[in-house]
Protein backbone atom coordinates (compact mmCIF):
# COMPACT_ATOMS: atom_id res chain seq x y z
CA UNK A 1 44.39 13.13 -5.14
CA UNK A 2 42.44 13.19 -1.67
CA UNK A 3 39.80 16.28 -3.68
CA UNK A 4 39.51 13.77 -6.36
CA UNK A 5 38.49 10.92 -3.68
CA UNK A 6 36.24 13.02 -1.87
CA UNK A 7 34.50 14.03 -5.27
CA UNK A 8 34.04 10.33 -5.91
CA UNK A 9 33.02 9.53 -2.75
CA UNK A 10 30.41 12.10 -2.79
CA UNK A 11 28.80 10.90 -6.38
CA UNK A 12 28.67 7.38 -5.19
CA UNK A 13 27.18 8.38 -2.30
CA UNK A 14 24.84 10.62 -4.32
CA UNK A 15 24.09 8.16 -6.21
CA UNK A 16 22.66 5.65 -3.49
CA UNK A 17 20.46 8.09 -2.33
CA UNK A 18 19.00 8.73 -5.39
CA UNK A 19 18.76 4.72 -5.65
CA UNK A 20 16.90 4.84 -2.68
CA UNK A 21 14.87 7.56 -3.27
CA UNK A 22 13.58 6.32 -6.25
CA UNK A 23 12.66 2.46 -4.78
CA UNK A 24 11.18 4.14 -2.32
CA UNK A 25 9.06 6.12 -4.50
CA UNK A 26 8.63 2.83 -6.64
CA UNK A 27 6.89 1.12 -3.44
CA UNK A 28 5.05 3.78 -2.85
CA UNK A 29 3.23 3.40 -6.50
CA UNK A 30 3.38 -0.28 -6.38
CA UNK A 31 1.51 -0.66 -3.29
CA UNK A 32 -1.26 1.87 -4.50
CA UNK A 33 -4.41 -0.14 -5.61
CA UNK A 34 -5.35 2.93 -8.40
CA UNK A 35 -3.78 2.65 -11.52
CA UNK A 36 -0.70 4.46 -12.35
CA UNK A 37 0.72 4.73 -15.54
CA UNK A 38 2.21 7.29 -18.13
CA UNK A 39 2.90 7.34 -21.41
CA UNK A 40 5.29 9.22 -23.69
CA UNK A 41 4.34 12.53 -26.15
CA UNK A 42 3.46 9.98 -29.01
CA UNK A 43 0.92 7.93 -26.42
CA UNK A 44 3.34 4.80 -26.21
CA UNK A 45 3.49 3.32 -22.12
CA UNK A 46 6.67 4.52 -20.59
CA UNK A 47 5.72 2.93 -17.34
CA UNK A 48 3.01 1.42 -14.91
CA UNK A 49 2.06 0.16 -11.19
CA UNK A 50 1.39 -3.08 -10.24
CA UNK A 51 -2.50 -2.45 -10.42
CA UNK A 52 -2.43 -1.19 -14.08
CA UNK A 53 -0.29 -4.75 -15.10
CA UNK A 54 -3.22 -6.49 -13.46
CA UNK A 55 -5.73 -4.49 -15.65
CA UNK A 56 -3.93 -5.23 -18.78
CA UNK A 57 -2.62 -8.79 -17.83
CA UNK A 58 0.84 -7.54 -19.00
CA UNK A 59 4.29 -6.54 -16.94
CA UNK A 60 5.53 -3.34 -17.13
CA UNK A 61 8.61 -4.09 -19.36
CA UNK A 62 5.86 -6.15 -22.00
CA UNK A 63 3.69 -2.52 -21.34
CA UNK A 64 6.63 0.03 -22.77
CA UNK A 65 6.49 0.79 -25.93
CA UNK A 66 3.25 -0.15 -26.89
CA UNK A 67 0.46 2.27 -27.11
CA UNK A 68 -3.37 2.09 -25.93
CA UNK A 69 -4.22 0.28 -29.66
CA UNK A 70 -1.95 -2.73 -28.83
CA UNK A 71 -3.69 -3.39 -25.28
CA UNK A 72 -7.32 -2.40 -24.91
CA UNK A 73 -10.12 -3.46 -27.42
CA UNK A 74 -11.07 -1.24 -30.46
CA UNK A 75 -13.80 0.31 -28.46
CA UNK A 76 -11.64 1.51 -25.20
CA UNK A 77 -8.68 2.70 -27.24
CA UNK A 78 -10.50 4.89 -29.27
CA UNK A 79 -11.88 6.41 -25.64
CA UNK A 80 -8.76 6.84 -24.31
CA UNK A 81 -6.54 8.13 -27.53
CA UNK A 82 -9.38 10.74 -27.76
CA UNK A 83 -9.25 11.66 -24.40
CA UNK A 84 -5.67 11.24 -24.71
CA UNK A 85 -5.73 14.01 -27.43
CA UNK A 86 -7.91 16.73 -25.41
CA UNK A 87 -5.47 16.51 -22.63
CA UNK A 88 -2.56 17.29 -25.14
CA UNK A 89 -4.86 20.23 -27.36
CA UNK A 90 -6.18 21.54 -23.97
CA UNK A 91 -2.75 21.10 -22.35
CA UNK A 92 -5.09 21.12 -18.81
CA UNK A 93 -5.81 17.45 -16.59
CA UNK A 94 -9.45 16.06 -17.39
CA UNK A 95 -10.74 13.64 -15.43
CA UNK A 96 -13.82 10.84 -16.78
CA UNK A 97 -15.27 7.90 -16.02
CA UNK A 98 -14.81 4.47 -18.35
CA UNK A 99 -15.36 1.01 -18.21
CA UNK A 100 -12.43 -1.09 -18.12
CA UNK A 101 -12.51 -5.19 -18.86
CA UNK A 102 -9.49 -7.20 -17.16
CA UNK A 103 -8.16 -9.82 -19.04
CA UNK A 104 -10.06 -12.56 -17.30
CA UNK A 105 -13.71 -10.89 -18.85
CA UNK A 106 -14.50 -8.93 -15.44
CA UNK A 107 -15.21 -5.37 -16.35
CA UNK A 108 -14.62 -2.26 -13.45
CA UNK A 109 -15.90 0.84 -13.82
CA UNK A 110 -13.24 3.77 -13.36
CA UNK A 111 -13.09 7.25 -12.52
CA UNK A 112 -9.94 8.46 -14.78
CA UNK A 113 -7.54 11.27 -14.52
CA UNK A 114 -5.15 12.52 -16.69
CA UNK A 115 -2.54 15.20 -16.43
CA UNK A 116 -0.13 16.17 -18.93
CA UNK A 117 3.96 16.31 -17.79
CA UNK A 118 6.49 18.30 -19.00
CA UNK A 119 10.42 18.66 -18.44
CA UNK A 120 12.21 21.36 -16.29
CA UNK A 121 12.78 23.22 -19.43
CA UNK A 122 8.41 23.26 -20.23
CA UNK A 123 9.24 20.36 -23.00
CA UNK A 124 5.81 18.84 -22.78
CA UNK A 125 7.04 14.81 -22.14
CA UNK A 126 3.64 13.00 -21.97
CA UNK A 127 0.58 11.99 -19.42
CA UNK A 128 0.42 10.89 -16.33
CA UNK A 129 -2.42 8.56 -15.92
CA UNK A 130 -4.68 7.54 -12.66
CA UNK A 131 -7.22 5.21 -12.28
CA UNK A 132 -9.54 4.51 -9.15
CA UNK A 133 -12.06 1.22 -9.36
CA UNK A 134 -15.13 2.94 -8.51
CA UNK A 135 -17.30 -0.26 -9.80
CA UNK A 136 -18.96 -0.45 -6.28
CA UNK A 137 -20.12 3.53 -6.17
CA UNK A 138 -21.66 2.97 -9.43
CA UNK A 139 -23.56 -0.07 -8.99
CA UNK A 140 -25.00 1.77 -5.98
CA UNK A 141 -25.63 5.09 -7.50
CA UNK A 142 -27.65 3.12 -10.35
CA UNK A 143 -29.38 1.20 -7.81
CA UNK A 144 -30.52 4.48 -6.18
CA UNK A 145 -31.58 5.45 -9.36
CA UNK A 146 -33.91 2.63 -10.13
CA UNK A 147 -35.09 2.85 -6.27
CA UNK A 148 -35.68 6.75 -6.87
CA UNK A 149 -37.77 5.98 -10.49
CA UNK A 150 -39.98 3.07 -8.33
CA UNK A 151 -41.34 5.61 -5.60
CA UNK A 152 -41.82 8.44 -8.19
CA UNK A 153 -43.71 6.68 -10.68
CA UNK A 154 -45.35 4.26 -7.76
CA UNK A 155 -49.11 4.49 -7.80
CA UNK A 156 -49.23 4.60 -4.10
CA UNK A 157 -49.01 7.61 -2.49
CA UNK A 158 -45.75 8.42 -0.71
CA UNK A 159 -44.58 10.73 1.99
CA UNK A 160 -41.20 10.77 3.12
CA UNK A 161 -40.48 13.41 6.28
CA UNK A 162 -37.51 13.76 8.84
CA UNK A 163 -37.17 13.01 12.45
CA UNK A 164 -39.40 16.22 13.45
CA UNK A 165 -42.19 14.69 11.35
CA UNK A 166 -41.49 18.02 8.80
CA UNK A 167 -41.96 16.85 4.86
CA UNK A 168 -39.11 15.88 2.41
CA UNK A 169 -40.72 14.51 0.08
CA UNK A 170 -43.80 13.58 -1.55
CA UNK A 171 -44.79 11.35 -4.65
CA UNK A 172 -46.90 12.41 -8.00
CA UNK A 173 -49.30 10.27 -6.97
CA UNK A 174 -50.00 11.82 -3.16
CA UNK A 175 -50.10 15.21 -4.94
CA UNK A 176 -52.87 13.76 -7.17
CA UNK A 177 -54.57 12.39 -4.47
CA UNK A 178 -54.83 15.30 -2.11
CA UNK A 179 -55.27 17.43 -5.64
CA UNK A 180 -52.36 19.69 -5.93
């Protein structure tokens, strides 16, 4: 009687820890501002962070069970069942960038990563999904861009050099001028 107690008491208590464990790992997800969310070998949600119900405007338990066709507009599903697919044929992670619109109209742009999961046993299970709002690099990086394309194609000449007056960089048009 007091082995069978003791073996009771132990799964209870083995069980709380594993309770804990796993809200503990829940707030860590939760409180990420990426998006987290995997889905199951046939591409249906099994799961998501809050960040990823803010991108689709729908709680996780309205989220399971549907798949990227039921949430994201024609366009964006057929990006992300097809990238869905090379992670699956490949059976490697990929990682891309997409734009994403929130229910509300706004649209983010995202770096995406993708990583296929598998059981103890090597069953493959499904993705893993992460998403990081990189809106703000990109806006830059195009901004750069366009800043780049105005002093190359500027007729001006110009002459860009470091601290120690040594040249970095000089415009088509100063080359022309000084005829090289």
């Amino acid at each position: 009687m007091v082995v069978f107690e003791n073996e009771v008491f132990q799964r209870e208590r083995t069980q709380l820890e594993l309770a804990e464990r796993t809200a503990l790992l829940r707030s860590f997800i939760d409180a990420s501002p990426d998006l987290i969310y995997y889905r199951n070998a046939d591409g249906v949600f099994s799961g998501c962070n809050r960040a990823m119900e803010e991108l689709t405007g729908k709680k996780e338990h309205q989220l399971v069970g549907l798949s990227p066709w039921d949430v994201y507009s024609k366009e964006i599903a057929e990006h992300i069942v097809d990238t869905d697919q090379k992670v699956f044929a490949d059976n490697q992670a990929i990682t891309y960038e997409q734009w994403l619109e929130y229910p509300d109209g706004r649209k983010h742009y995202f770096e995406l990563r993708k990583v296929p999961f598998y059981s103890k046993d090597g069953r493959h299970l499904g993705l893993v999904g992460f998403g990081r709002d990189i809106t703000e690099r990109k806006r830059a990086e195009d901004q750069l861009h366009k800043l780049s394309l105005a002093v190359e194609q500027s007729p001006e000449s110009v002459i860009i050099t470091d601290v120690n007056h040594h040249i970095e960089y000089v415009n088509e048009s100063l080359l022309t001028t000084f005829g090289y």
